[in-house]
Every structure is written in C-alpha cells, then in structure tokens.
C-alpha atoms as a PDB file:
ATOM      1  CA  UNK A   1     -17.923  14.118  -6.731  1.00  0.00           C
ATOM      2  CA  UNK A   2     -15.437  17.159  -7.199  1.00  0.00           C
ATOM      3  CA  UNK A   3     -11.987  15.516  -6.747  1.00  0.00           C
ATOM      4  CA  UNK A   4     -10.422  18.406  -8.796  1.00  0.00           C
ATOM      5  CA  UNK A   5     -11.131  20.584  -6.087  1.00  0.00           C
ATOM      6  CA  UNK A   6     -12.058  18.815  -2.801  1.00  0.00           C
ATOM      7  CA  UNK A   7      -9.347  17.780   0.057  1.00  0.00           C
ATOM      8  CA  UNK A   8      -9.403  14.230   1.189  1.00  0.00           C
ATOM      9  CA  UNK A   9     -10.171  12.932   4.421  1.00  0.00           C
ATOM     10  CA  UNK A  10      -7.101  11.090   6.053  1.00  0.00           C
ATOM     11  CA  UNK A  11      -6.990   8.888   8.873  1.00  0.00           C
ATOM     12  CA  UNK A  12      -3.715   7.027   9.423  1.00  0.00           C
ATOM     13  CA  UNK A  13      -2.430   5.508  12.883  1.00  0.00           C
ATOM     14  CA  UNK A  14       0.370   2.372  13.619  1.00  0.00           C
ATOM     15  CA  UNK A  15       0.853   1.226  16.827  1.00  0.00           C
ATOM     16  CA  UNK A  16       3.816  -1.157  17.876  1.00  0.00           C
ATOM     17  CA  UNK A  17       0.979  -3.813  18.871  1.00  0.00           C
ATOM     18  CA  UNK A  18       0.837  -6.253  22.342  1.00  0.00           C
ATOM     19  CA  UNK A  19       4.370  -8.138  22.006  1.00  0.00           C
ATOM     20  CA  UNK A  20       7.008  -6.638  19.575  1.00  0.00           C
ATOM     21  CA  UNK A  21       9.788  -4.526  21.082  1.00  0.00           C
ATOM     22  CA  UNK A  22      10.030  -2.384  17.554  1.00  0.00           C
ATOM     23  CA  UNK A  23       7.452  -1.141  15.580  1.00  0.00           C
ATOM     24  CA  UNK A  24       8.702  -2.683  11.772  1.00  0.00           C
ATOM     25  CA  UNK A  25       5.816  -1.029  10.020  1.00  0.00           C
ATOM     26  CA  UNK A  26       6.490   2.547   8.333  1.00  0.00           C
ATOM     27  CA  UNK A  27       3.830   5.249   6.742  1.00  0.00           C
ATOM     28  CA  UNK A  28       3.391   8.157   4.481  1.00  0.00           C
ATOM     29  CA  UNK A  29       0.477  10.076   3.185  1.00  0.00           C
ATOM     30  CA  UNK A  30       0.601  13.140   1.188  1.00  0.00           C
ATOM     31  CA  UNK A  31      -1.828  15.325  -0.807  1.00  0.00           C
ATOM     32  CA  UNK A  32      -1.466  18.260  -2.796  1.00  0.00           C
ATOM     33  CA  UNK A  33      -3.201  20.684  -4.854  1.00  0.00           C
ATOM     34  CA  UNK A  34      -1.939  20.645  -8.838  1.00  0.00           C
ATOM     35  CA  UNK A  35      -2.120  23.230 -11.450  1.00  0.00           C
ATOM     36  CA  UNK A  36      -3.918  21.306 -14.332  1.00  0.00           C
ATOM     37  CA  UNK A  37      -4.739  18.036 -12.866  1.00  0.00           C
ATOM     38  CA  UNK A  38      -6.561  19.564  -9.498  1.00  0.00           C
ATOM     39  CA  UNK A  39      -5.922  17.667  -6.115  1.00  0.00           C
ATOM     40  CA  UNK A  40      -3.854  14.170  -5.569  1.00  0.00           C
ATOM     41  CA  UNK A  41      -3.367  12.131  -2.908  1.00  0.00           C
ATOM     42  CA  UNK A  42      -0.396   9.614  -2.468  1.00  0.00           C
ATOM     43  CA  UNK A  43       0.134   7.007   0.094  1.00  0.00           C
ATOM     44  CA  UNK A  44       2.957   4.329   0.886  1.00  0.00           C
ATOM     45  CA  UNK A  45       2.462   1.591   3.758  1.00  0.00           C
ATOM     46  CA  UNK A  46       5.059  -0.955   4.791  1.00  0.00           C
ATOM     47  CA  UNK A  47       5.375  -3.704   6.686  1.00  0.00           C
ATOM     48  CA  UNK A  48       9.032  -4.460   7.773  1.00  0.00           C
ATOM     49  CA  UNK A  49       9.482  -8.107   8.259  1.00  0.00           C
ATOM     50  CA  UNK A  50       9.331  -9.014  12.038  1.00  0.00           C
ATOM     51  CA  UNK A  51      11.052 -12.240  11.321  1.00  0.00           C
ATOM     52  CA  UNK A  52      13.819 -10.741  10.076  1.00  0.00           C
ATOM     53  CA  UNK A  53      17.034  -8.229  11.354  1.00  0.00           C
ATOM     54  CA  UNK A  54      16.033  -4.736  10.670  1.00  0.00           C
ATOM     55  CA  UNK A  55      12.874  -4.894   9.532  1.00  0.00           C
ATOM     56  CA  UNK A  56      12.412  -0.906  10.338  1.00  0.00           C
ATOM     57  CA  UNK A  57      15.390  -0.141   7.744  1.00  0.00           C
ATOM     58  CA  UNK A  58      13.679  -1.910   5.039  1.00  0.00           C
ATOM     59  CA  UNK A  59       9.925  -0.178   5.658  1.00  0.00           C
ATOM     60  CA  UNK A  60      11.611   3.310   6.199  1.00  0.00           C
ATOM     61  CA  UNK A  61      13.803   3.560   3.049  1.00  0.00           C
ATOM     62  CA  UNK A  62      10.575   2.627   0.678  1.00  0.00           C
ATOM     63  CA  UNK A  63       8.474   4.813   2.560  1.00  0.00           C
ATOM     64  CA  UNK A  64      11.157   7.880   2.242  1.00  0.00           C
ATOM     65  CA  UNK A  65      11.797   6.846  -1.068  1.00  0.00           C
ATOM     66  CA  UNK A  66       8.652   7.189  -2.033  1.00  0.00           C
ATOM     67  CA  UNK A  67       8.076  10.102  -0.695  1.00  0.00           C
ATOM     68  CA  UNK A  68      10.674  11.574  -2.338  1.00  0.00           C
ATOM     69  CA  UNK A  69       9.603  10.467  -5.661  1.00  0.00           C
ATOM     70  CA  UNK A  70       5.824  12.565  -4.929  1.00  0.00           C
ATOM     71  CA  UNK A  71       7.808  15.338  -3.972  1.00  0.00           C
ATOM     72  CA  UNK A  72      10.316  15.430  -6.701  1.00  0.00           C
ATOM     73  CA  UNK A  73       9.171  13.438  -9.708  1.00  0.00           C
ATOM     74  CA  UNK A  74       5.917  12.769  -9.630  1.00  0.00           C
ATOM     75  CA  UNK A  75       5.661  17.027 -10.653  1.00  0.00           C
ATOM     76  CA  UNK A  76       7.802  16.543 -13.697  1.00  0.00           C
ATOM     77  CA  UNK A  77       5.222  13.575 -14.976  1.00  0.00           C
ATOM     78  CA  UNK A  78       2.307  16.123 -14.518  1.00  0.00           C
ATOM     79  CA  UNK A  79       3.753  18.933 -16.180  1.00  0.00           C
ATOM     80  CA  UNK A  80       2.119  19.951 -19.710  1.00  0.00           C
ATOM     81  CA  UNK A  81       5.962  21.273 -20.562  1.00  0.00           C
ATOM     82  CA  UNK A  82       7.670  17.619 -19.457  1.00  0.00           C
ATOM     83  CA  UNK A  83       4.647  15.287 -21.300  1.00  0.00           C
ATOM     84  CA  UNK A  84       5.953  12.975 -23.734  1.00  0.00           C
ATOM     85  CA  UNK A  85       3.544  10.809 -24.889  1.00  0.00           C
ATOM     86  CA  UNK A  86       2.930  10.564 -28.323  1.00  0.00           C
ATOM     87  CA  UNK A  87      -0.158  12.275 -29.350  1.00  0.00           C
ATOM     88  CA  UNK A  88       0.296  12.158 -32.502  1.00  0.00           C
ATOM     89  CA  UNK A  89      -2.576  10.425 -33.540  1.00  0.00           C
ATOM     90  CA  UNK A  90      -5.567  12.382 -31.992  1.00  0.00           C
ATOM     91  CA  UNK A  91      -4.431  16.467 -30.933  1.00  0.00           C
ATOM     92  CA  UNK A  92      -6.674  16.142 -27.816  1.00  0.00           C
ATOM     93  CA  UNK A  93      -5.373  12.902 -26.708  1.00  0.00           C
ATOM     94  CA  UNK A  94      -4.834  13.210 -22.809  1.00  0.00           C
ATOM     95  CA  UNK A  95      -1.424  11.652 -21.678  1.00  0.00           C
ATOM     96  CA  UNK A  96      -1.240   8.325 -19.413  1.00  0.00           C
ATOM     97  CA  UNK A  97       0.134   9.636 -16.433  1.00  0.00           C
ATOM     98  CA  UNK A  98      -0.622   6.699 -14.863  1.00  0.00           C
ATOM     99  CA  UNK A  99       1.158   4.308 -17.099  1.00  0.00           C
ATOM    100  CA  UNK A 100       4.274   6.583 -16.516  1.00  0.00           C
ATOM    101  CA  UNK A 101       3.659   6.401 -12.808  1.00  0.00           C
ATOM    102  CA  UNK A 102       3.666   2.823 -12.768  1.00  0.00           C
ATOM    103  CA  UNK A 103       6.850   2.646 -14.448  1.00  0.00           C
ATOM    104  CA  UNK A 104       8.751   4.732 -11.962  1.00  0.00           C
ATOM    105  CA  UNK A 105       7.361   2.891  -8.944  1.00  0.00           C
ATOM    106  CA  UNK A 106       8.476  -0.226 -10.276  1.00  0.00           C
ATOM    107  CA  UNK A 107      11.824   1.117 -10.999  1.00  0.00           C
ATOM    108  CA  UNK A 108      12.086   2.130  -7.746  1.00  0.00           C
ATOM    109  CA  UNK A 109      10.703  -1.180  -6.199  1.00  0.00           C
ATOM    110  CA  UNK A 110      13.677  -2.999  -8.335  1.00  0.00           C
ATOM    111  CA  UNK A 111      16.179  -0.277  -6.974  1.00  0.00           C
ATOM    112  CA  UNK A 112      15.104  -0.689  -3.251  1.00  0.00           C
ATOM    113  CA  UNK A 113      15.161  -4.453  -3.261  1.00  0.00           C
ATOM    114  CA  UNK A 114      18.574  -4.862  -4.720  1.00  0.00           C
ATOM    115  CA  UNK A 115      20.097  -1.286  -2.630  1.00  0.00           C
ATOM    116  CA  UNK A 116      18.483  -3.769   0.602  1.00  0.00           C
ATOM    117  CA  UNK A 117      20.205  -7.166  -0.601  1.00  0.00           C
ATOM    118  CA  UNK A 118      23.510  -5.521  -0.893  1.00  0.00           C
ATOM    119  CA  UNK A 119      23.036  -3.859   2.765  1.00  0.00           C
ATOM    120  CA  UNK A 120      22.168  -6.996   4.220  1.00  0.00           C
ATOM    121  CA  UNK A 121      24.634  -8.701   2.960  1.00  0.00           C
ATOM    122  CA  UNK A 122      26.927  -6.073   3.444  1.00  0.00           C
ATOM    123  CA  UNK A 123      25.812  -6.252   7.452  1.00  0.00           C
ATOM    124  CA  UNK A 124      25.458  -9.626   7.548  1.00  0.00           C
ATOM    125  CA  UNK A 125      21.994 -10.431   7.852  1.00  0.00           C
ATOM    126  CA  UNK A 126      18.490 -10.245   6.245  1.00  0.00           C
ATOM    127  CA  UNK A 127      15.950  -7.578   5.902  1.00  0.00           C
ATOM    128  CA  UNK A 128      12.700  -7.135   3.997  1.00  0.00           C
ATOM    129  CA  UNK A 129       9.494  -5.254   3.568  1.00  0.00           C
ATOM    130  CA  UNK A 130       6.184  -5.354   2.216  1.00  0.00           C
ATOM    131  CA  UNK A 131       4.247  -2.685   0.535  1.00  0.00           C
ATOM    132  CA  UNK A 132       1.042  -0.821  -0.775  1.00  0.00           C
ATOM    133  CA  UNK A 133       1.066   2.412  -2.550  1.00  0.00           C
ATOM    134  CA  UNK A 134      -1.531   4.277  -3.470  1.00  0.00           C
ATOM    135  CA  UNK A 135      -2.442   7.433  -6.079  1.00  0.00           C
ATOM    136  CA  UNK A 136      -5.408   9.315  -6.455  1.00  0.00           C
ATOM    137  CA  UNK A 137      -5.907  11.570  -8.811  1.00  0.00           C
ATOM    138  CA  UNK A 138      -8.568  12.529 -12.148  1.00  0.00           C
ATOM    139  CA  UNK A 139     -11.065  10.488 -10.872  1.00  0.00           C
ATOM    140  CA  UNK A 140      -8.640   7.199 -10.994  1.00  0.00           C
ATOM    141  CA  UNK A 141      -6.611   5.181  -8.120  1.00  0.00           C
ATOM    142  CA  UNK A 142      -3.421   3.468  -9.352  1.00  0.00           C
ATOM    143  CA  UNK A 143      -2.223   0.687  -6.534  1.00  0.00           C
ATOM    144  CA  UNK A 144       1.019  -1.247  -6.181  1.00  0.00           C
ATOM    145  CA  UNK A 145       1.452  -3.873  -4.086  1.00  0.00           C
ATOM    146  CA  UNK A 146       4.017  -6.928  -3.175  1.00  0.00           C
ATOM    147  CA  UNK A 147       4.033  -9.414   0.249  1.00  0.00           C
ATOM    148  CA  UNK A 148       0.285  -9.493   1.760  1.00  0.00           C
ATOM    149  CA  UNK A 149       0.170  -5.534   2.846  1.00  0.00           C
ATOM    150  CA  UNK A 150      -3.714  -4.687   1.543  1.00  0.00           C
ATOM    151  CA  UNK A 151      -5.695  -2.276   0.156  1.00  0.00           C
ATOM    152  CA  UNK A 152      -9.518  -1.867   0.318  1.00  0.00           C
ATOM    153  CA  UNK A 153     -12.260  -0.281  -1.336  1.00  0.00           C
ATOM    154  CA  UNK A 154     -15.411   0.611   0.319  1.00  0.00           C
ATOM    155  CA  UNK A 155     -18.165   2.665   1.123  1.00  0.00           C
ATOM    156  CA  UNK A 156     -20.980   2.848   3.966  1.00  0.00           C
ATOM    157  CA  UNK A 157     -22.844  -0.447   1.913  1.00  0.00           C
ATOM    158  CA  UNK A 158     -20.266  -2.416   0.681  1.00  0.00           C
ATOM    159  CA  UNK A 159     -16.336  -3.849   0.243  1.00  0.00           C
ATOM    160  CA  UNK A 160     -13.929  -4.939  -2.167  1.00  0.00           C
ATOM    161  CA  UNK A 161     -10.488  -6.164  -1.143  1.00  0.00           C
ATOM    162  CA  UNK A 162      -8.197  -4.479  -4.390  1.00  0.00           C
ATOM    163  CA  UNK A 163      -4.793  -6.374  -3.675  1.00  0.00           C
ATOM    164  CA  UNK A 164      -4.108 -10.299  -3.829  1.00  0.00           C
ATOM    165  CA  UNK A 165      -1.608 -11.227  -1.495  1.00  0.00           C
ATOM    166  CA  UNK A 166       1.455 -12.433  -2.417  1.00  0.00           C
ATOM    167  CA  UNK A 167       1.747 -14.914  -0.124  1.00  0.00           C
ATOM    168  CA  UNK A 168       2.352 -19.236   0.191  1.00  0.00           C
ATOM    169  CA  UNK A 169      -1.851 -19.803   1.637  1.00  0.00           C
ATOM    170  CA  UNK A 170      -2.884 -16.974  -0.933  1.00  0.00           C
ATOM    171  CA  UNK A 171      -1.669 -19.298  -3.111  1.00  0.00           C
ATOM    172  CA  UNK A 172      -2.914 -22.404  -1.974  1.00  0.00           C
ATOM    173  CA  UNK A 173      -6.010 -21.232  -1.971  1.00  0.00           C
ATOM    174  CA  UNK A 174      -6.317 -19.748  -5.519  1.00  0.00           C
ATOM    175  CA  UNK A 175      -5.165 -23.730  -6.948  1.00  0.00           C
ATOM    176  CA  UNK A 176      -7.883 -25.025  -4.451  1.00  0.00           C
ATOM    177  CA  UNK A 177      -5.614 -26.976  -2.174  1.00  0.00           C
ATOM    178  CA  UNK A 178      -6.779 -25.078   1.224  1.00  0.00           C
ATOM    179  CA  UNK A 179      -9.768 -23.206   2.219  1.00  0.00           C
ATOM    180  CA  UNK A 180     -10.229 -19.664   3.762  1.00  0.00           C
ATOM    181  CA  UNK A 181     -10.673 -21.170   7.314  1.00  0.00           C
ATOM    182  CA  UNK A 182      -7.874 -23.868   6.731  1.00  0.00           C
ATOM    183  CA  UNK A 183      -5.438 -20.167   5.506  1.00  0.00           C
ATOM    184  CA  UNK A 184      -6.244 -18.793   8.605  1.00  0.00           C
ATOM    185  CA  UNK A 185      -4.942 -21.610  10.471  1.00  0.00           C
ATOM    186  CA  UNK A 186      -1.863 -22.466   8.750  1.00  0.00           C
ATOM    187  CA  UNK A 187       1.263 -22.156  10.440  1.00  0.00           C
ATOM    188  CA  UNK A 188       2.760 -21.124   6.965  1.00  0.00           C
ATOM    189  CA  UNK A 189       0.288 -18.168   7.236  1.00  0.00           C
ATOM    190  CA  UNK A 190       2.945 -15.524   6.940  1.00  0.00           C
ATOM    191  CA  UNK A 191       5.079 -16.684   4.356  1.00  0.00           C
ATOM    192  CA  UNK A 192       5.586 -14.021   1.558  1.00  0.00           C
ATOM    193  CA  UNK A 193       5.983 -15.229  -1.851  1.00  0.00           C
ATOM    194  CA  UNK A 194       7.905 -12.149  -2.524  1.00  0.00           C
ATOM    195  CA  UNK A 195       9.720  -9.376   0.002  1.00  0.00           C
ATOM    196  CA  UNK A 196      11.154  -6.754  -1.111  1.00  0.00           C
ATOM    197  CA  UNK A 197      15.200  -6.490  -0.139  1.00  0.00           C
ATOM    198  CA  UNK A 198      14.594 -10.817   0.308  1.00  0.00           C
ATOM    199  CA  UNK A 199      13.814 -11.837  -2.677  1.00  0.00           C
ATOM    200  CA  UNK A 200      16.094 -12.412  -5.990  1.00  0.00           C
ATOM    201  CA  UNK A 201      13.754 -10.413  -8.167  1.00  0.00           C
ATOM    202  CA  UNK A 202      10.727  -8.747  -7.398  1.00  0.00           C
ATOM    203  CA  UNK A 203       7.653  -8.328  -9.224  1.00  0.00           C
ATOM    204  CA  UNK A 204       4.591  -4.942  -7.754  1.00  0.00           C
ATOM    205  CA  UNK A 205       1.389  -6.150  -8.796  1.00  0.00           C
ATOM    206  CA  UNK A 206      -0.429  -3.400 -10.452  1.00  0.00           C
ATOM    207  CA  UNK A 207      -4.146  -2.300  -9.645  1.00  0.00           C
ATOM    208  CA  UNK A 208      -5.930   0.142 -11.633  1.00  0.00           C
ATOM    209  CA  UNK A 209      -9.531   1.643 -11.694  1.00  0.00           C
ATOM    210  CA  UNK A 210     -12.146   4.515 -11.327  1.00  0.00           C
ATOM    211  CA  UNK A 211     -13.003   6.322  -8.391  1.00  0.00           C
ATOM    212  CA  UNK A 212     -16.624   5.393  -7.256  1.00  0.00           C
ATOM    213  CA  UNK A 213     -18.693   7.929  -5.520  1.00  0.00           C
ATOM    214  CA  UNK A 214     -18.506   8.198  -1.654  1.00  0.00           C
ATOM    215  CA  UNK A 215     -15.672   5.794  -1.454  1.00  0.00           C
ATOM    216  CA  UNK A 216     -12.729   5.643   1.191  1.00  0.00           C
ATOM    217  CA  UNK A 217      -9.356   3.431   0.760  1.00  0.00           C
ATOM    218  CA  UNK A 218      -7.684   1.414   3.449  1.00  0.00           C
ATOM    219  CA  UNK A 219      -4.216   0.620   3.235  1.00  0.00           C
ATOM    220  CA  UNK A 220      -3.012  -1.501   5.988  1.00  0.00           C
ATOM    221  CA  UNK A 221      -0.770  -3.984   7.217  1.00  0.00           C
ATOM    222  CA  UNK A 222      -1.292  -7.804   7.890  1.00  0.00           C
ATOM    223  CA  UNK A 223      -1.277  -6.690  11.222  1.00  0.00           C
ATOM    224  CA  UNK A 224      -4.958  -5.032  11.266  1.00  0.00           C
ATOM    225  CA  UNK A 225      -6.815  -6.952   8.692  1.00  0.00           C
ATOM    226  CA  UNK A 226      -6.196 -10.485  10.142  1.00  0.00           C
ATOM    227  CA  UNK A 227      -8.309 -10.173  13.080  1.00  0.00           C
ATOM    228  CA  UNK A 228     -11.211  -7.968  11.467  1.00  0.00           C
ATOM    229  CA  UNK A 229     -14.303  -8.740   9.324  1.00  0.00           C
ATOM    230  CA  UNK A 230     -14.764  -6.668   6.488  1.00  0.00           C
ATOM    231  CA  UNK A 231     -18.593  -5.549   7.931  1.00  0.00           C
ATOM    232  CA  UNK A 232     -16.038  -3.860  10.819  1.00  0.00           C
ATOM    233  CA  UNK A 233     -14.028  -2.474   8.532  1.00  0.00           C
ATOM    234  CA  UNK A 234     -16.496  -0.372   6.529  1.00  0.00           C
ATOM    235  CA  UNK A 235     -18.454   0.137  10.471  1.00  0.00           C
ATOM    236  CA  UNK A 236     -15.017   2.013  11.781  1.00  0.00           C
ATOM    237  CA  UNK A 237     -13.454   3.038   8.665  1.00  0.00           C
ATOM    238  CA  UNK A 238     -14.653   6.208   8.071  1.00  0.00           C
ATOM    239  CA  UNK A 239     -15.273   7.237  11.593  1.00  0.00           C
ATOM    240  CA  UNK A 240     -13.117  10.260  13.386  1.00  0.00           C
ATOM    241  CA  UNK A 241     -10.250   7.920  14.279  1.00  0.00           C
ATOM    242  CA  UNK A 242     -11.513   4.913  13.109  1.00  0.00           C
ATOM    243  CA  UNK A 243      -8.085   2.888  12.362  1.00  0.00           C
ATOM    244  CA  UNK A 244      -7.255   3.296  15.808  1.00  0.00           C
ATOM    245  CA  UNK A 245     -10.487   1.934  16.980  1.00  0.00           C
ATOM    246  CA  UNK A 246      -9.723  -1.076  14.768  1.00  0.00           C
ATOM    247  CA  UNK A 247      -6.176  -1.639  15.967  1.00  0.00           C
ATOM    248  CA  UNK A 248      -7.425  -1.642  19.672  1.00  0.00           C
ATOM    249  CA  UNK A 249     -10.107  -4.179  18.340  1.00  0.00           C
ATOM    250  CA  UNK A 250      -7.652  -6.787  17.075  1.00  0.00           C
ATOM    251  CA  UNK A 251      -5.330  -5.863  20.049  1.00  0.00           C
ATOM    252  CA  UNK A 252      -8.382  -7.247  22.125  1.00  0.00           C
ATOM    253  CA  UNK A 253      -8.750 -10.051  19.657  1.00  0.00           C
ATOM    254  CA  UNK A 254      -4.982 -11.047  20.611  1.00  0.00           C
ATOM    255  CA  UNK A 255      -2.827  -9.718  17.100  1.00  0.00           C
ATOM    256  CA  UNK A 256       0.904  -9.644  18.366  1.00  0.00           C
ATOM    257  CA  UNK A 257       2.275  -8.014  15.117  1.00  0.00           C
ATOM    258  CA  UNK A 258       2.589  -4.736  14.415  1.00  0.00           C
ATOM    259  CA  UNK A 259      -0.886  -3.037  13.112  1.00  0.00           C
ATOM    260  CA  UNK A 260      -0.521   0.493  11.016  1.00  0.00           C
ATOM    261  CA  UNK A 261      -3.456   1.344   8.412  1.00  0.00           C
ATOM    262  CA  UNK A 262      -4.707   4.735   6.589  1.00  0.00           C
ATOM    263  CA  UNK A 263      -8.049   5.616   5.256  1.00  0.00           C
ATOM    264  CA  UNK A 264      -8.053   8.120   2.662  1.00  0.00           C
ATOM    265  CA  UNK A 265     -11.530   9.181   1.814  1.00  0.00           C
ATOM    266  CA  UNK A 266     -12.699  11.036  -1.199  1.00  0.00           C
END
C-alpha cells in the first residue's frame, strides 16, 4: 500500500430521505497532495438535528468550519518550518501531527457548540448537530466523533464499527440494562447524550489507529446505518456508487430521516 503517493477513492452521496421537507445533514471531503507527508484525505459528516429549529445551520457551520481549518491550518501543522514538538530527546524523532490535530478539532468543536448556543438563544430557539471527522494520512486515520454519526472500517472480508455512539440506548446497553434488539426498538432510540450547539459542554471522542491494507472508511449518518446490516455494508461499499445504492435500500426498508454517507477508500 503506497498512500504517500496514491489518490483515494471517494464516494459520498445525501439524499433528503422519504418524509423530511429539509435535508439537516451536511458533507465535506477533501484530499490533497503534501510536500513531505505525501497524500491526505479529510472528511467531516453531520447530522443536523431534525428535532430541532435549524438543524441545517448547525451541520453547515461545522462542516465549513472544518473545511476551513484543512485548508488553512491543517498546512501550518505539516510544515517542517512551523513543527514544534520537542525533539529534543532523539534528533530523528518524527513530530505527532496527529496529537496536534486532535487538539485543534476539539478546539473548534468547543468553539462551534458555544458560537451555536449563543445563536439559538440569540434567535430564540434550539439547534444542534452531530459529527464524524476523519484524517488520513502516513499510514494512520485519526477520527472524532460526538451524537451517534458513525464511522466504519472494512474491507471485502470483514467490519469494524470505529465510533461508539453517544447516545441514551448506547448507553443502556454498555451497563447491560437493554439488548441490541430491545435498542432498536426503543422509542428513546434517538436521544443524543451529547449535541453539539445543545449541550452545556461537549466532549469529541477520539479514535486513533493504522491503516490496514485494502481498507475503505464509511462515514455516515444515523440515517443510513439503522436500516443496514454490516454484510450490506461491506457488499455496496466499495462499489461505483455504492452509498447511493444503500440509501435507496433503507429508503425501501422505510428510514424517514435524512441518510448522507462517504466511503473513502485507500
């Protein structure tokens, strides 16, 4: 695997699904070609909250904001001239980009949610998002996630769901007071244990990890992974439009929310 030098594959689609008047969710993917750390690819999925006014504002400022952070900052991080780690100890220590990364994004997170609090309260009403974010770069993903937005590992064999969703059956079902099938059920199903621009603080959980060989990442929204198994997942996945063969797949299956997802493929 030559990530230094190979493009990705992207597939990304959202679609405003069978009963919502606006589409809530918002989407960015990016890649570009580095000096010294060869290609990178960069992703941001959000899920405004359809239960709440203005949903779209709160998806679309993370998503821009974001994507004005790969544009603008994330260069400066990368740069041999701006590094400022200490390698003191070992001369041919390499610098943990990531670790730098993960502190801006969680700035930012902090800066959204309380820049969405004021608005809303400013307007008189509520707003909120989920999201997943995802960097690829050096043979490494670094993933940030709050609300039940997911990401997904897999290749042609096998799947591994990344995030843990912030969310009330999530919950339940990690002290062992509901099962899987009882989660699905629930009428609490959607409650968020944090939103960002709803909730008093907020706290990304961080994923970090190698690359594996021949693997693709889904980001999506609770949208398209509620109605699908995660055998359909890797059998569409990396197909030539393969997230909007899934969407119309859980459209069939009856989802009413909005359903956006990307596959980024190495």
């Amino acid at each position: 695997m030559d990530i230094f030098n190979s493009k990705f594959k992207i597939d990304a689609y959202s679609d405003i699904g069978n009963k919502k008047k606006v589409n809530q969710d918002a989407l960015i993917v990016k890649q570009a070609r580095t000096g010294n750390i060869g290609r990178v690819c960069f992703a941001c999925l959000c899920d405004g909250m359809g239960g709440l006014s203005q949903g779209e504002v709160a998806s679309s400022s993370l998503v821009n904001r974001m994507g004005q952070w790969f544009q603008n900052e994330f260069p400066h991080i990368i740069s041999v001239e701006d590094v400022t780690e200490d390698l003191s100890v070992c001369g041919d220590t390499k610098p943990d980009f990531m670790r730098q990364i993960q502190a801006q994004w969680e700035m930012i997170v902090r800066q959204i949610n309380q820049g969405l609090k004021q608005y809303g309260y400013e307007q008189g009403f509520k707003l909120g998002t989920t999201t997943v974010c995802l960097l690829i770069m050096q043979n490494e993903y670094l993933i940030m996630s709050v609300g039940d937005s997911r990401a997904y590992m897999f290749n042609k064999k096998d799947i591994k769901q990344i995030t843990h969703d912030q969310s009330y059956v999530q919950q339940q079902m990690d002290l062992g007071r509901m099962t899987k099938e009882e989660a699905e059920k629930s009428p609490d199903k959607s409650v968020l244990l944090q939103c960002i621009g709803a909730s008093e603080n907020v706290y990304p959980d961080f994923f970090r990890g190698k690359v594996e060989d021949g693997s693709n990442f889904l980001l999506c929204s609770d949208g398209l992974w509620r109605l699908l198994s995660n055998d359909e997942i890797i059998k569409y996945g990396s197909q030539k439009n393969g997230i909007k063969k899934m969407t119309e797949l859980v459209k069939s299956r009856g989802e009413t929310d909005n359903i956006s997802g990307l596959v980024i493929g190495v």
